[in-house]
PDB file of N, CA and C in Angstrom:
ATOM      1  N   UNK A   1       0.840  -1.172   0.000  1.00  0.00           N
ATOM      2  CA  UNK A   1       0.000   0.000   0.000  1.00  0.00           C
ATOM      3  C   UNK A   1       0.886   1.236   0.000  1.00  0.00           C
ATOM      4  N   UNK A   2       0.369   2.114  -0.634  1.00  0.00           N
ATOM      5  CA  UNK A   2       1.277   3.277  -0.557  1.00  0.00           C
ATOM      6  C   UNK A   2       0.301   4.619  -0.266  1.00  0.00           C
ATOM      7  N   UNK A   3       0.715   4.947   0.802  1.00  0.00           N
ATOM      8  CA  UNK A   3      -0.226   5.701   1.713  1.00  0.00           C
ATOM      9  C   UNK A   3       0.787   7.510   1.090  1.00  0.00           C
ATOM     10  N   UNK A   4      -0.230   8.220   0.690  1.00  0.00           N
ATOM     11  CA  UNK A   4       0.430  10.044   0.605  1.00  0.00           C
ATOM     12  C   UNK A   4      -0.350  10.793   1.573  1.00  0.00           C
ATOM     13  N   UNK A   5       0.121  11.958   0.579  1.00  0.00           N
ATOM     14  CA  UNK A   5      -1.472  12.836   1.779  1.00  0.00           C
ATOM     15  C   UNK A   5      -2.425  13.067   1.147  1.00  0.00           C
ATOM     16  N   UNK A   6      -2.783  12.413   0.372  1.00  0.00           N
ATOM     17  CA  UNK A   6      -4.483  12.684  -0.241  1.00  0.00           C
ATOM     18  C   UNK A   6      -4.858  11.615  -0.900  1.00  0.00           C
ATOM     19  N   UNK A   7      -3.844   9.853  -0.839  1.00  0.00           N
ATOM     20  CA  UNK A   7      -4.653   8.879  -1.454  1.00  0.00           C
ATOM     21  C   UNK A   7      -4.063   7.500  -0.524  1.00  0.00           C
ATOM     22  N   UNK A   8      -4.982   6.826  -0.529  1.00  0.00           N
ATOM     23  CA  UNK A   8      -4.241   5.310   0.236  1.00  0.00           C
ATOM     24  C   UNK A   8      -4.288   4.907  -1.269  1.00  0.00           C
ATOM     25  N   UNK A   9      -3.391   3.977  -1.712  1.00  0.00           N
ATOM     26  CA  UNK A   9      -3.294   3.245  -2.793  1.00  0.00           C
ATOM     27  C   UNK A   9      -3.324   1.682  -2.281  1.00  0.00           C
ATOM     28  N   UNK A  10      -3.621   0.527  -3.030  1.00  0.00           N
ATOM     29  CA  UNK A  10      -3.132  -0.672  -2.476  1.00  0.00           C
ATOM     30  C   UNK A  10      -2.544  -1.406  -4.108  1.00  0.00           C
ATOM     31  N   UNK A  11      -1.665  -1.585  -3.970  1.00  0.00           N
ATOM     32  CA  UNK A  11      -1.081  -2.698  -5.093  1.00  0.00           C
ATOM     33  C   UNK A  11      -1.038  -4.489  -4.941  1.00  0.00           C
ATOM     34  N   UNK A  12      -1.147  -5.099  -5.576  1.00  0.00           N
ATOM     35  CA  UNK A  12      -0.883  -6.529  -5.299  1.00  0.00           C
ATOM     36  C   UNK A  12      -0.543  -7.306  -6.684  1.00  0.00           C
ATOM     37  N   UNK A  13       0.533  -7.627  -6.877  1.00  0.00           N
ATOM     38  CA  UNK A  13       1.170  -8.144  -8.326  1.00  0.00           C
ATOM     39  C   UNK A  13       1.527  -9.801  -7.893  1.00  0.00           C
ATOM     40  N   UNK A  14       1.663 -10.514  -9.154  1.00  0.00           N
ATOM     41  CA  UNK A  14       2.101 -11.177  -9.095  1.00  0.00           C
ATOM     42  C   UNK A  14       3.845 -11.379  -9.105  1.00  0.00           C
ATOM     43  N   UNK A  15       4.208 -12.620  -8.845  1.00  0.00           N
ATOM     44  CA  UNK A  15       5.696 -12.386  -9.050  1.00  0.00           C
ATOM     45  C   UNK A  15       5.975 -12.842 -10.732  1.00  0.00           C
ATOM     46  N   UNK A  16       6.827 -11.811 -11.227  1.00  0.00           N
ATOM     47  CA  UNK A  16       7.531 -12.267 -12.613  1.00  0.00           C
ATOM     48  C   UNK A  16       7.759 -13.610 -13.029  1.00  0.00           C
ATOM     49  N   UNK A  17       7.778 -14.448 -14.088  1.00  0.00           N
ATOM     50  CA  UNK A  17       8.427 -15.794 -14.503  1.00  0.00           C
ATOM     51  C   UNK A  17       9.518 -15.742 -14.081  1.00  0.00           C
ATOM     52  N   UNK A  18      10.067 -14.443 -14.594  1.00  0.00           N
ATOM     53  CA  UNK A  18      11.653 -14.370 -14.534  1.00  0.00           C
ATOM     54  C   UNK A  18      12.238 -14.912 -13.435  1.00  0.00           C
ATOM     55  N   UNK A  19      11.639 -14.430 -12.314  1.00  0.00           N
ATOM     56  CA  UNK A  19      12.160 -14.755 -11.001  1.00  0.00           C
ATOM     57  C   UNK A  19      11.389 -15.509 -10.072  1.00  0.00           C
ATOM     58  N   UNK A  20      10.294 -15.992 -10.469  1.00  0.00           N
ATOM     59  CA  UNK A  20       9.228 -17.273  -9.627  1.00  0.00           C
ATOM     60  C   UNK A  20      10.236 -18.844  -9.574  1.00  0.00           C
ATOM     61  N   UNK A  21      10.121 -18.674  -8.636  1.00  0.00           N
ATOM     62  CA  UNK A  21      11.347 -19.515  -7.668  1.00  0.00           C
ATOM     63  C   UNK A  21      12.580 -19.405  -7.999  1.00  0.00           C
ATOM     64  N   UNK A  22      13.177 -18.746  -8.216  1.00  0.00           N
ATOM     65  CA  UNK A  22      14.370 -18.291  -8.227  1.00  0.00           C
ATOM     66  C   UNK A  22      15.107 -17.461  -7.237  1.00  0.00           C
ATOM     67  N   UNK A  23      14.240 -16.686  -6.691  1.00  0.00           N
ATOM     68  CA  UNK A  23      14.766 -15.529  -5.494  1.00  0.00           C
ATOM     69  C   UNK A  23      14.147 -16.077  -3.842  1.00  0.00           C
ATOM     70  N   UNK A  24      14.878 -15.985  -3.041  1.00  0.00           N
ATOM     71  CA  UNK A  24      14.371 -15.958  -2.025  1.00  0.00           C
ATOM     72  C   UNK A  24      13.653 -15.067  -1.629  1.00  0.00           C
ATOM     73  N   UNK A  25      12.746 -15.359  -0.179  1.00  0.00           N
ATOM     74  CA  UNK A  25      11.398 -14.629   0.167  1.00  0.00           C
ATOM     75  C   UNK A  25      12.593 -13.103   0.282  1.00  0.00           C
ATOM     76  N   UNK A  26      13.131 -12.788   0.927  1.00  0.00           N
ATOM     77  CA  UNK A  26      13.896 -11.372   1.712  1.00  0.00           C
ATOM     78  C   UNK A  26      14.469 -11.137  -0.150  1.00  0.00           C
ATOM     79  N   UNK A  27      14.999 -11.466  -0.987  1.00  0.00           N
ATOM     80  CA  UNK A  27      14.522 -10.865  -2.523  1.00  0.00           C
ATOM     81  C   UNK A  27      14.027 -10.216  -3.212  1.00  0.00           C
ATOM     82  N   UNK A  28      12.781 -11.430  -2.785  1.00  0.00           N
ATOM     83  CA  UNK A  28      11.446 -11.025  -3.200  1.00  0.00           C
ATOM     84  C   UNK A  28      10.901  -9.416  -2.706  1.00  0.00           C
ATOM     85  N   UNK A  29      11.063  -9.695  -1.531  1.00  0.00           N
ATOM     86  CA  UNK A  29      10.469  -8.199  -0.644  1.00  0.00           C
ATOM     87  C   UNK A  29      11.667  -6.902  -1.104  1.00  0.00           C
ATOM     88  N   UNK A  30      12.520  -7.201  -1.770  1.00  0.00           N
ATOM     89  CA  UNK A  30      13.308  -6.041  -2.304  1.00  0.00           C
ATOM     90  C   UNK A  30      12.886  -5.659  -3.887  1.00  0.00           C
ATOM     91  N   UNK A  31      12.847  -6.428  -4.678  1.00  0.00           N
ATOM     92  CA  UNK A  31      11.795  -6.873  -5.918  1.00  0.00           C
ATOM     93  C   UNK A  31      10.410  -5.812  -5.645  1.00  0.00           C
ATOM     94  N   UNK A  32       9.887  -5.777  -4.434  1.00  0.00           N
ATOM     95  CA  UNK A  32       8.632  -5.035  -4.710  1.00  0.00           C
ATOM     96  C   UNK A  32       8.289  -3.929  -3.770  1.00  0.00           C
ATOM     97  N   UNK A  33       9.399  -3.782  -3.221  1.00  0.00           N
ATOM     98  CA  UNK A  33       9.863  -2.360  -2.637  1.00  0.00           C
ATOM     99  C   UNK A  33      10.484  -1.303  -3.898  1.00  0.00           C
ATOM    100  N   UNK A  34      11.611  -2.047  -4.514  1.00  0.00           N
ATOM    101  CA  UNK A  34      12.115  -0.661  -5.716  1.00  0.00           C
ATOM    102  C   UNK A  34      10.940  -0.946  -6.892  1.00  0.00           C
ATOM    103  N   UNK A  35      10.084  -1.851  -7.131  1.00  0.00           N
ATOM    104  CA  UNK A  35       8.949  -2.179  -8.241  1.00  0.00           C
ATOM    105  C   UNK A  35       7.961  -0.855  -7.404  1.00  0.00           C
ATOM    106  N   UNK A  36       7.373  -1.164  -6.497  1.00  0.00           N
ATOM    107  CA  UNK A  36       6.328  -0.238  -5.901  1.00  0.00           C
ATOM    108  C   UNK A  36       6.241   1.167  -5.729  1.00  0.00           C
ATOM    109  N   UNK A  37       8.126   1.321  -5.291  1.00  0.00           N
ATOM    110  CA  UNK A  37       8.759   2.960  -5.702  1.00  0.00           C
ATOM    111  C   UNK A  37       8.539   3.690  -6.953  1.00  0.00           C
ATOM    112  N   UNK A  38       8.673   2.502  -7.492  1.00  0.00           N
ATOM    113  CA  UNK A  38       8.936   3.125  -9.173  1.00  0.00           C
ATOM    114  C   UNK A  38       7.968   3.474 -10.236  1.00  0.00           C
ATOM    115  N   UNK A  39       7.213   2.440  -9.563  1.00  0.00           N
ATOM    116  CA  UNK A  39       5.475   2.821 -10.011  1.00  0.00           C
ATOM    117  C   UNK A  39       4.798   3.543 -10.183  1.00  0.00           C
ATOM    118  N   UNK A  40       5.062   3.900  -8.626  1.00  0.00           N
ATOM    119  CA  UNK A  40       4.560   5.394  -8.122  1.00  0.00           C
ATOM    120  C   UNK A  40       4.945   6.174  -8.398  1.00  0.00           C
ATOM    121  N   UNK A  41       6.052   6.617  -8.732  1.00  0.00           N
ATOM    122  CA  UNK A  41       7.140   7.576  -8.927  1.00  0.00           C
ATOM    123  C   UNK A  41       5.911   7.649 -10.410  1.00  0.00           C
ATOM    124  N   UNK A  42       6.230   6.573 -11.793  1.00  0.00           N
ATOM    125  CA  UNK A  42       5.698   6.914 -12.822  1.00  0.00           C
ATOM    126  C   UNK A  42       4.065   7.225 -12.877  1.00  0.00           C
ATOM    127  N   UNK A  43       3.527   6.654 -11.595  1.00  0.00           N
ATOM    128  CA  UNK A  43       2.190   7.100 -11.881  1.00  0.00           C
ATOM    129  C   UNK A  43       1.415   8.554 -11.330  1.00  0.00           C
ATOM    130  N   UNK A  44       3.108   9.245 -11.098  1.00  0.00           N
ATOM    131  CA  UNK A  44       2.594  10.837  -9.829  1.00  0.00           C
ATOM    132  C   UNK A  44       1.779  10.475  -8.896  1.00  0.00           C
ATOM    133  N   UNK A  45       2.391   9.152  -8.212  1.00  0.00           N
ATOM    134  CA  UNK A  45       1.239   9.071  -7.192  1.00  0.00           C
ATOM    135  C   UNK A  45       2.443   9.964  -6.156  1.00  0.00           C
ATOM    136  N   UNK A  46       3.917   9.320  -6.247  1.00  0.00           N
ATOM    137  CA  UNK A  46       4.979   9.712  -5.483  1.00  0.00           C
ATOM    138  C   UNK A  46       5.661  11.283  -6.104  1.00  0.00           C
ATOM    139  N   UNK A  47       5.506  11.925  -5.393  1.00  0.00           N
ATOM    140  CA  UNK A  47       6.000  13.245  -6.442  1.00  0.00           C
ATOM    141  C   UNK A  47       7.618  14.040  -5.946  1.00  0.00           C
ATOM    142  N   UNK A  48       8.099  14.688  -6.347  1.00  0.00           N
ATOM    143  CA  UNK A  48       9.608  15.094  -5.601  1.00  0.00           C
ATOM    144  C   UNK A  48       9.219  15.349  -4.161  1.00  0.00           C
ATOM    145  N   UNK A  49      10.536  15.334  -3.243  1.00  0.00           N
ATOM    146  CA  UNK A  49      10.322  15.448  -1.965  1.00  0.00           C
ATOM    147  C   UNK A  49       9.278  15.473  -1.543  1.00  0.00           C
ATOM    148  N   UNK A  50       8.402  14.202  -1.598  1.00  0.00           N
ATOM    149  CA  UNK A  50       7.429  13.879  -0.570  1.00  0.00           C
ATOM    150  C   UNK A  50       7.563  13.037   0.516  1.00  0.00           C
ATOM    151  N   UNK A  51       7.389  12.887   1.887  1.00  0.00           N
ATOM    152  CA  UNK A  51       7.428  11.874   2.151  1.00  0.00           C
ATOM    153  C   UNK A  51       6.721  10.495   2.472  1.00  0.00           C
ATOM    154  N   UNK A  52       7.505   9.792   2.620  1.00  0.00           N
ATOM    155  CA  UNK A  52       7.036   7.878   2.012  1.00  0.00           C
ATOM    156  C   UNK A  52       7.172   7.350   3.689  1.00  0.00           C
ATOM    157  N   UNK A  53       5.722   6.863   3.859  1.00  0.00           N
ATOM    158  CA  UNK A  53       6.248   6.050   5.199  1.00  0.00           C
ATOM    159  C   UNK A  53       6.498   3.999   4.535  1.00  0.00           C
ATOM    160  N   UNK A  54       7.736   3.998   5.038  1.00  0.00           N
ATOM    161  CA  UNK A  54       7.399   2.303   4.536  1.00  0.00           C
ATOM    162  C   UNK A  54       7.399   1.411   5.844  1.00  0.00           C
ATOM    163  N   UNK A  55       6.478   0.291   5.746  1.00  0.00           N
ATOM    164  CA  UNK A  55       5.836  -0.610   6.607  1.00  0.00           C
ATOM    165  C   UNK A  55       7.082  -1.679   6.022  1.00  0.00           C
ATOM    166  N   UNK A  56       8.133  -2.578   7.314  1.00  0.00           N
ATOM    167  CA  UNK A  56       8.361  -3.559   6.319  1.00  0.00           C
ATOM    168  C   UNK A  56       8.664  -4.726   7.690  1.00  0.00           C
ATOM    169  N   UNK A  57       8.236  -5.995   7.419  1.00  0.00           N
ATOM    170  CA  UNK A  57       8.138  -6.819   8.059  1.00  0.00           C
ATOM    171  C   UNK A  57       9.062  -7.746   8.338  1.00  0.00           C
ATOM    172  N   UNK A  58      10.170  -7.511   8.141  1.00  0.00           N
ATOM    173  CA  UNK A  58      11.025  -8.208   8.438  1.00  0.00           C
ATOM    174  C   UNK A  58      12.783  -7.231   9.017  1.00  0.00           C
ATOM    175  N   UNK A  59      13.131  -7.952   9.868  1.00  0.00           N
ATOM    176  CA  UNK A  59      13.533  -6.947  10.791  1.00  0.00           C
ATOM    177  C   UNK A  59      15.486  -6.561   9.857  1.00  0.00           C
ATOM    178  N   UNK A  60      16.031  -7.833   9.468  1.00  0.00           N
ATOM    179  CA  UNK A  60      16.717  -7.368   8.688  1.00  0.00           C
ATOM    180  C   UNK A  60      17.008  -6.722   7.300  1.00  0.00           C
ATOM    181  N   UNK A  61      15.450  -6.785   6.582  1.00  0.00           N
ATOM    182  CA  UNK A  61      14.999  -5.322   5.703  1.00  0.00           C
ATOM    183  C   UNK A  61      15.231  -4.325   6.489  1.00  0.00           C
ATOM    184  N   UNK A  62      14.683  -3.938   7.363  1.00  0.00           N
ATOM    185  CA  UNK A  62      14.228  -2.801   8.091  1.00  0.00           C
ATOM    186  C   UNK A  62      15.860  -2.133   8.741  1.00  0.00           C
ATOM    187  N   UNK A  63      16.513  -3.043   9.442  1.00  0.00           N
ATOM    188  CA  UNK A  63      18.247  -2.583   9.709  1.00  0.00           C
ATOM    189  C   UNK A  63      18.780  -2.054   8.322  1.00  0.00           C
ATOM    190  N   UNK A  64      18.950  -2.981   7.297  1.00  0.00           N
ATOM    191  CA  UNK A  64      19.420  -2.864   5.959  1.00  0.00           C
ATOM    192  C   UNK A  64      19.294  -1.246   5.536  1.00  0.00           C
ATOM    193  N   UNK A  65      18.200  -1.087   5.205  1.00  0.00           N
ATOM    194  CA  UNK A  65      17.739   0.382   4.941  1.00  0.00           C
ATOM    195  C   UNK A  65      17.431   1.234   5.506  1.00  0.00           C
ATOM    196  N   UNK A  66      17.187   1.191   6.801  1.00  0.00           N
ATOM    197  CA  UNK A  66      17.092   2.480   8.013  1.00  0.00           C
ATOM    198  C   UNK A  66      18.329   2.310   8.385  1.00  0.00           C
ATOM    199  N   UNK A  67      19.189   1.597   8.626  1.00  0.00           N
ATOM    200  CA  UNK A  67      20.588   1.948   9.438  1.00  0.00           C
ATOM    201  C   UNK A  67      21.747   1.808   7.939  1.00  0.00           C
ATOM    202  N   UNK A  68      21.625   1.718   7.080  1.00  0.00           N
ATOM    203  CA  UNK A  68      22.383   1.390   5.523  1.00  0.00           C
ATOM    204  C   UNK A  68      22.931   0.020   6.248  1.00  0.00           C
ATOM    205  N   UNK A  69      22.880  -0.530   7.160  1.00  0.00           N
ATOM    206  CA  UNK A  69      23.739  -2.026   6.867  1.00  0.00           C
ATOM    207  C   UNK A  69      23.418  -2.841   5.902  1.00  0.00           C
ATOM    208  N   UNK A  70      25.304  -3.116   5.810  1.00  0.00           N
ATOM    209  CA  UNK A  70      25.373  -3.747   4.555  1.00  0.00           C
ATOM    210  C   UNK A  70      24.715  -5.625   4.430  1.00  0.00           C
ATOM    211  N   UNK A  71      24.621  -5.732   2.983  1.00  0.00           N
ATOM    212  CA  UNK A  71      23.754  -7.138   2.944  1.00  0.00           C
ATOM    213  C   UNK A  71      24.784  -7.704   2.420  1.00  0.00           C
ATOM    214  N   UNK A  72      24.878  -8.875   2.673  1.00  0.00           N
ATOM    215  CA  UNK A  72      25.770 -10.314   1.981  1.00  0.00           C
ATOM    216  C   UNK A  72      25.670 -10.394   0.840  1.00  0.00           C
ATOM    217  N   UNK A  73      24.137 -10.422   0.406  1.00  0.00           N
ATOM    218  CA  UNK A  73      23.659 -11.129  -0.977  1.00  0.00           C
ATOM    219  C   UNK A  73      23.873  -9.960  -1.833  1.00  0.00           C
ATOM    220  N   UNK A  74      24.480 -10.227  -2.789  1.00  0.00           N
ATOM    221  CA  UNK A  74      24.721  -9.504  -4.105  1.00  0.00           C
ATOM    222  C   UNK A  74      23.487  -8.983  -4.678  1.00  0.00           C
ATOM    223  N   UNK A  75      22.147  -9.668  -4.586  1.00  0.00           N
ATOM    224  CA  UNK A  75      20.981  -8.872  -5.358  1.00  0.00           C
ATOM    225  C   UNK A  75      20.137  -8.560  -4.635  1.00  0.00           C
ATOM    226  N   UNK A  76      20.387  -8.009  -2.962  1.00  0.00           N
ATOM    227  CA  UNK A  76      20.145  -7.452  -2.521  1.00  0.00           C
ATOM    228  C   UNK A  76      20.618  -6.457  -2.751  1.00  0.00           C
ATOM    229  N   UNK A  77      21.594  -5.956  -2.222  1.00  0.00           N
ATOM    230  CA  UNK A  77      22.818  -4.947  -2.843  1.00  0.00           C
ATOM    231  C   UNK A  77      22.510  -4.277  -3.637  1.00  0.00           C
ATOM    232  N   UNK A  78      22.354  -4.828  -4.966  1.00  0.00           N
ATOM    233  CA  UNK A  78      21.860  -3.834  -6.185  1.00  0.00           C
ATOM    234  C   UNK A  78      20.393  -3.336  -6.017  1.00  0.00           C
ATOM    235  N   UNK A  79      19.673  -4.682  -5.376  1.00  0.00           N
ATOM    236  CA  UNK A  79      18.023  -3.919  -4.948  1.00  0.00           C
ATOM    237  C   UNK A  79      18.124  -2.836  -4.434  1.00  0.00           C
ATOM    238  N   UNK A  80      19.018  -2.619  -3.163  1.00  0.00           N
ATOM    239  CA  UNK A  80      19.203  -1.588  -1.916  1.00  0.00           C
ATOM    240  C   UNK A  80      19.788  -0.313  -2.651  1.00  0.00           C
ATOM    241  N   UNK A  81      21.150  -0.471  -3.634  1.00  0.00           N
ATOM    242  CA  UNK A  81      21.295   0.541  -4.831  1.00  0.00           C
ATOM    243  C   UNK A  81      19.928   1.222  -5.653  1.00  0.00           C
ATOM    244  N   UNK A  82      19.362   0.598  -5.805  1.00  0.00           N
ATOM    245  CA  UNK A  82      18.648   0.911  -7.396  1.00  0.00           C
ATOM    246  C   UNK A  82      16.971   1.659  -6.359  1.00  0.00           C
ATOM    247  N   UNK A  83      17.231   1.688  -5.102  1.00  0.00           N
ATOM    248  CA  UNK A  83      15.830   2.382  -4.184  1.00  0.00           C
ATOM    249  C   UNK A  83      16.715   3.009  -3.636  1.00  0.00           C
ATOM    250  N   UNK A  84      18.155   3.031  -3.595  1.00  0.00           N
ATOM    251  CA  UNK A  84      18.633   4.544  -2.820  1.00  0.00           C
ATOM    252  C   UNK A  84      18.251   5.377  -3.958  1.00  0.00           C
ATOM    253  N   UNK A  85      18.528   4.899  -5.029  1.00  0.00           N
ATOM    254  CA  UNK A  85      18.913   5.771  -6.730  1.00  0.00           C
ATOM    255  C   UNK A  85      17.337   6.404  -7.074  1.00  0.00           C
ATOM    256  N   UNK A  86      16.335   5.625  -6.339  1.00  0.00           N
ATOM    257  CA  UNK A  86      15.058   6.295  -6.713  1.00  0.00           C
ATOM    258  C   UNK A  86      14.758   7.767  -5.484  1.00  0.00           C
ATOM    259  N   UNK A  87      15.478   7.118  -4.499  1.00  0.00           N
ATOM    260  CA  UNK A  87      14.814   8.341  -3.324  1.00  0.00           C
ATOM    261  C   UNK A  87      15.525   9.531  -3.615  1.00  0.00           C
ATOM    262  N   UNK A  88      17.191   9.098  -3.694  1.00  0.00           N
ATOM    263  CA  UNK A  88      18.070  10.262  -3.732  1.00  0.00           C
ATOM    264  C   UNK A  88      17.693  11.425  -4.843  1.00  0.00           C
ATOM    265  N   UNK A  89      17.351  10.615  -6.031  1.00  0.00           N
ATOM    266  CA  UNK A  89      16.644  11.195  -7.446  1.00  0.00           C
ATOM    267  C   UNK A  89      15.714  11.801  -7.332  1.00  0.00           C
ATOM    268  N   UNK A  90      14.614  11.420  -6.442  1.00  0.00           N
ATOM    269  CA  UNK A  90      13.134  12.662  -6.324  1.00  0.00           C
ATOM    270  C   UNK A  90      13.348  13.336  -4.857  1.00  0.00           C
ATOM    271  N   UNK A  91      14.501  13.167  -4.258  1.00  0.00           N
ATOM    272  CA  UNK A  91      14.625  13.677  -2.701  1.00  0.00           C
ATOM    273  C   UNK A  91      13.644  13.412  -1.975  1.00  0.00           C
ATOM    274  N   UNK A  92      13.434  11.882  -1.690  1.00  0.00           N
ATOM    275  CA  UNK A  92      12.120  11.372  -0.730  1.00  0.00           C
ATOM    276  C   UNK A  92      12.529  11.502   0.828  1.00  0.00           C
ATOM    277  N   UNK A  93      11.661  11.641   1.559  1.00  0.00           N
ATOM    278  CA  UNK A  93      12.113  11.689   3.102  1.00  0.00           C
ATOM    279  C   UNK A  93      11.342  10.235   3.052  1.00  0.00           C
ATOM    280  N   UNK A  94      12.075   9.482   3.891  1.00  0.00           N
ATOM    281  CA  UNK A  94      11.285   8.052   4.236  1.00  0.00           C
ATOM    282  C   UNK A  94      11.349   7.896   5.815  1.00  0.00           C
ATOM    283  N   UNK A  95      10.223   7.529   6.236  1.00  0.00           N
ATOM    284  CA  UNK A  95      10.145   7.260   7.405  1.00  0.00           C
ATOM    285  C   UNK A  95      10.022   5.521   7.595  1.00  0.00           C
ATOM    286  N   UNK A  96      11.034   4.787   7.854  1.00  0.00           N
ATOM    287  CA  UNK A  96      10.513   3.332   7.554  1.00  0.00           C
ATOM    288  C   UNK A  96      10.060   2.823   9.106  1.00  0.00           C
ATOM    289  N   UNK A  97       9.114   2.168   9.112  1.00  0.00           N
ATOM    290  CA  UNK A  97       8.785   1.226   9.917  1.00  0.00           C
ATOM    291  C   UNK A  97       8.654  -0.102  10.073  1.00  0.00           C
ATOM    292  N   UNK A  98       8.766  -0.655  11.403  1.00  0.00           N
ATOM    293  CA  UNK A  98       9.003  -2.165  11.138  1.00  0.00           C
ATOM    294  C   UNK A  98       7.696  -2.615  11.792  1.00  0.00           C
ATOM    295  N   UNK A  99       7.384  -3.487  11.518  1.00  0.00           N
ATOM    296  CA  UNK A  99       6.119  -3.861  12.022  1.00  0.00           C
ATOM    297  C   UNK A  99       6.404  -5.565  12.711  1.00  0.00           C
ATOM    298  N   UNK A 100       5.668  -5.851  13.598  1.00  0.00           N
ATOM    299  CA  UNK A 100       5.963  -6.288  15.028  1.00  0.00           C
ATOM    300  C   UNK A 100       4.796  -7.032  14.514  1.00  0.00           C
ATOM    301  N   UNK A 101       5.609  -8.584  13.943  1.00  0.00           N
ATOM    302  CA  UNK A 101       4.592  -9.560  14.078  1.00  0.00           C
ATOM    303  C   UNK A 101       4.270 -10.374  15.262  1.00  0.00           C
ATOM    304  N   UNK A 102       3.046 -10.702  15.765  1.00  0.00           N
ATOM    305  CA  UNK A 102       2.841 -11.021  17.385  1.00  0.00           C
ATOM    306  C   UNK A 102       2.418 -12.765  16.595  1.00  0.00           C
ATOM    307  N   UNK A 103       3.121 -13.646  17.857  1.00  0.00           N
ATOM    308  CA  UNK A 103       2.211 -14.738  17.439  1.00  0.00           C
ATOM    309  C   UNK A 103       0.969 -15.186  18.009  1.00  0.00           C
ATOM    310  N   UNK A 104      -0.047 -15.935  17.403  1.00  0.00           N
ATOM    311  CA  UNK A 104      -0.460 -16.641  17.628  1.00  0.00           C
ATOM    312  C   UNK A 104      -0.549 -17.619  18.653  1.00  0.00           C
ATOM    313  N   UNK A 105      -1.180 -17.928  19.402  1.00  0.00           N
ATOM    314  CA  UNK A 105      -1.211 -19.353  20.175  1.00  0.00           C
ATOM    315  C   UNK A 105      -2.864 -19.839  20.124  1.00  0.00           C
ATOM    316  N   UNK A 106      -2.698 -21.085  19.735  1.00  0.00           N
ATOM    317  CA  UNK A 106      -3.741 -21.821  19.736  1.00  0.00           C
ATOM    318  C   UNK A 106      -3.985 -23.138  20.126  1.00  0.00           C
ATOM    319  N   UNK A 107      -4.704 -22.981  21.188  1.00  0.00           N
ATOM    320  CA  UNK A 107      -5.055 -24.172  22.559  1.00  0.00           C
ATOM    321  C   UNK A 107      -6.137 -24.698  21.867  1.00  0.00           C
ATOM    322  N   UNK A 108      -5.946 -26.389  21.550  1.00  0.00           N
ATOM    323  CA  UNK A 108      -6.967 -27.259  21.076  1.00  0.00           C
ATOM    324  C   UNK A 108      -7.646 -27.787  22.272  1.00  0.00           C
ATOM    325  N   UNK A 109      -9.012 -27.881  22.584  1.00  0.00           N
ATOM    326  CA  UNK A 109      -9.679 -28.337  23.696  1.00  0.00           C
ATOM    327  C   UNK A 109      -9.918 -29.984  23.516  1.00  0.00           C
TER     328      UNK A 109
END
């Protein structure tokens, strides 16, 4: 979802051939972080220096790109490149957030 100040948007894509089983899940979630940026960016939903709050669920996304630590995986790397290259380019302020999955417990009687 890509939340501004005057529209909630929600997106939901499938994953590419190209890369349907090929990438791991933490990949994947980089795949549709700079895809979702870029979208927006082309559809003026995202416009210069606006800012972007991002929701992201997994806690070493969330270090990666709020603190720049560095990633192992090589296509992460270029993912993490190619969404600095979109923010730095329209001067986005990002506020990222991590979101705090709680579990479940379920008692069978």
């Amino acid at each position: 979802m890509i939340y501004s100040d005057n529209s909630i948007i929600e997106q939901e894509r499938n994953h590419p051939e190209i890369y349907l089983d090929k990438v791991t899940n933490q990949q994947s979630k980089y795949i549709a972080l700079h895809v979702g940026i870029f979208w927006e960016i082309g559809r003026f939903v995202i416009k210069k220096e606006d800012t972007i709050k991002i929701m992201i669920d997994n806690k070493t996304m969330f270090d990666q790109l709020s603190r720049n630590e560095k990633a192992s995986d090589d296509f992460i790397k270029t993912r993490t490149h190619f969404i600095t290259q979109l923010i730095d380019k329209r001067k986005l302020k990002i506020n990222y957030n991590l979101l705090i999955q709680r579990k479940s417990y379920h008692q069978n009687y």
